[in-house]
C-alpha atoms as a PDB file:
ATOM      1  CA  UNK A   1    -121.041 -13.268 -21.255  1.00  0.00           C
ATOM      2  CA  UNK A   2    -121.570 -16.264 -18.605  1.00  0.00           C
ATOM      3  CA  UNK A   3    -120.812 -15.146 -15.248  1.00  0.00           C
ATOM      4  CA  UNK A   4    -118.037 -16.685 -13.171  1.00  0.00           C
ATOM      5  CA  UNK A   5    -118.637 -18.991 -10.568  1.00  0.00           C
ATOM      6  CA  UNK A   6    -117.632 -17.972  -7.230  1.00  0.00           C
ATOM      7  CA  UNK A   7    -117.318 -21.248  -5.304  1.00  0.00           C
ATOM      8  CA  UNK A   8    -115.394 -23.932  -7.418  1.00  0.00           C
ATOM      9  CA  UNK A   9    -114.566 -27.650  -6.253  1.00  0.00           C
ATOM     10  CA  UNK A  10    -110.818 -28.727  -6.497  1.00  0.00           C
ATOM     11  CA  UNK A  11    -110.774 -32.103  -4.760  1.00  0.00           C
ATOM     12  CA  UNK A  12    -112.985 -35.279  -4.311  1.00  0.00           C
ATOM     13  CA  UNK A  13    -111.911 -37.892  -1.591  1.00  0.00           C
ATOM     14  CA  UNK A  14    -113.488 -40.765  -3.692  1.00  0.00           C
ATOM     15  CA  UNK A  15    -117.305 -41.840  -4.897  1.00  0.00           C
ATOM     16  CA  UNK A  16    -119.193 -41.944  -1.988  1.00  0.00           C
ATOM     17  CA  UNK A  17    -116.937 -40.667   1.028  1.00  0.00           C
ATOM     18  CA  UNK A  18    -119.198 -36.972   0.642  1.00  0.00           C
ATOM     19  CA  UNK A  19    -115.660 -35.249   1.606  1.00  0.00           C
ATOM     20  CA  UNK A  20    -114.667 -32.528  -1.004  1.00  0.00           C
ATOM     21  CA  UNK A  21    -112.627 -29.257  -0.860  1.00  0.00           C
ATOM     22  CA  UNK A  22    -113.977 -25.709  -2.753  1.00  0.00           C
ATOM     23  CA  UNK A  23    -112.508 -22.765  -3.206  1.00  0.00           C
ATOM     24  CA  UNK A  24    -113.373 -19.168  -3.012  1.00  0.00           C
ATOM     25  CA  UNK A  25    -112.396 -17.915  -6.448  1.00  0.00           C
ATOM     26  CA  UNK A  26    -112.492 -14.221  -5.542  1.00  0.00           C
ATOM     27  CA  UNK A  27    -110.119 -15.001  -2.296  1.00  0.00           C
ATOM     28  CA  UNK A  28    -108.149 -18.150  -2.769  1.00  0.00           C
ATOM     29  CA  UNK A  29    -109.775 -19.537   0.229  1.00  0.00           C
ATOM     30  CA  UNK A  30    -110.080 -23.765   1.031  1.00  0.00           C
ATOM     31  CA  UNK A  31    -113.142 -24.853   2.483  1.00  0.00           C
ATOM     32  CA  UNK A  32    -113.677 -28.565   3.854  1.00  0.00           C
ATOM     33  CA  UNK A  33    -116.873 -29.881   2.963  1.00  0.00           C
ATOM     34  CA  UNK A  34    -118.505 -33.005   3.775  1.00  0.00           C
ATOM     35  CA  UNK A  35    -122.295 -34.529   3.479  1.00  0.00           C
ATOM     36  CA  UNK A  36    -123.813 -37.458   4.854  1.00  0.00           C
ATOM     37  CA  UNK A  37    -127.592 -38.483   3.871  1.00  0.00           C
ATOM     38  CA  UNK A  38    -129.553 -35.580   4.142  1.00  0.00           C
ATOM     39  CA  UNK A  39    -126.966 -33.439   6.210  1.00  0.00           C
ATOM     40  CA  UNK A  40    -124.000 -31.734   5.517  1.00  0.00           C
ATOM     41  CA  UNK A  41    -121.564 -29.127   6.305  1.00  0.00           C
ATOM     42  CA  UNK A  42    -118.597 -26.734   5.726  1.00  0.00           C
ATOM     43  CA  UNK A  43    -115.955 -25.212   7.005  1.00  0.00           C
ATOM     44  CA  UNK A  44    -112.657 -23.267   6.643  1.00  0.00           C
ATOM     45  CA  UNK A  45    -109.385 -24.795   6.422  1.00  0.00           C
ATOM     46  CA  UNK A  46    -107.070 -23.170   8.339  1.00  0.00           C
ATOM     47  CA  UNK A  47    -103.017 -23.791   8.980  1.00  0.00           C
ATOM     48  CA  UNK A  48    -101.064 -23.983  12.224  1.00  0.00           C
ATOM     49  CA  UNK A  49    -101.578 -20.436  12.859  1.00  0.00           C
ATOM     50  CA  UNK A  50    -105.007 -20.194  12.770  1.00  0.00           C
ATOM     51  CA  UNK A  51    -105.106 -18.307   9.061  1.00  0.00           C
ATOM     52  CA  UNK A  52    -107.323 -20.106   6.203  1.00  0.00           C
ATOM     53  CA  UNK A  53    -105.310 -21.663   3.654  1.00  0.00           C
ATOM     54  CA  UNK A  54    -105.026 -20.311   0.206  1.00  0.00           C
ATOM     55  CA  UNK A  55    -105.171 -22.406  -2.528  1.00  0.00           C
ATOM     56  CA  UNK A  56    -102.432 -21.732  -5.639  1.00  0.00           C
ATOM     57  CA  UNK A  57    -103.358 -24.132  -8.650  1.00  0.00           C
ATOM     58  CA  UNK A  58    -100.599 -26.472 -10.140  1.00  0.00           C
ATOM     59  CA  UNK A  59    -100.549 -27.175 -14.255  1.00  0.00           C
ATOM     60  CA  UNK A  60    -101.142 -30.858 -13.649  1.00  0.00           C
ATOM     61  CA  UNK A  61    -103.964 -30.557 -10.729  1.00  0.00           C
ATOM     62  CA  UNK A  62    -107.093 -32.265 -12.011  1.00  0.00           C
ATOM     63  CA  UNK A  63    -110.314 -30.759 -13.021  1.00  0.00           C
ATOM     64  CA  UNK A  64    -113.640 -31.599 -10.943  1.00  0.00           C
END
């Protein structure tokens, strides 16, 4: 039995922008990610509150 990934990307802002958002399968939780040559990073999305936004997948969202 393959074992599930924890991390999985959702969204892909084009080619060669390096911007891309992942989710924390276990948690529902959106993380921004970006690289740029050899350098990168990541980070929590978060609303107005302060609290990380939760993703909830649609039927016709896209597969990355």
């Amino acid at each position: 039995m393959a074992k599930e990934k924890r991390f999985e990307k959702v969204h892909s802002d084009g080619a060669m922008s390096g911007c891309e958002i992942w989710v924390d399968t276990q948690t529902g939780v959106q993380y921004f990610f970006h690289a740029s040559g050899y350098a990168g990073g990541m980070t929590v999305l978060v609303d107005a509150e302060g609290k990380p936004l939760l993703y909830r997948r649609t039927p016709d969202a896209p597969e990355y």
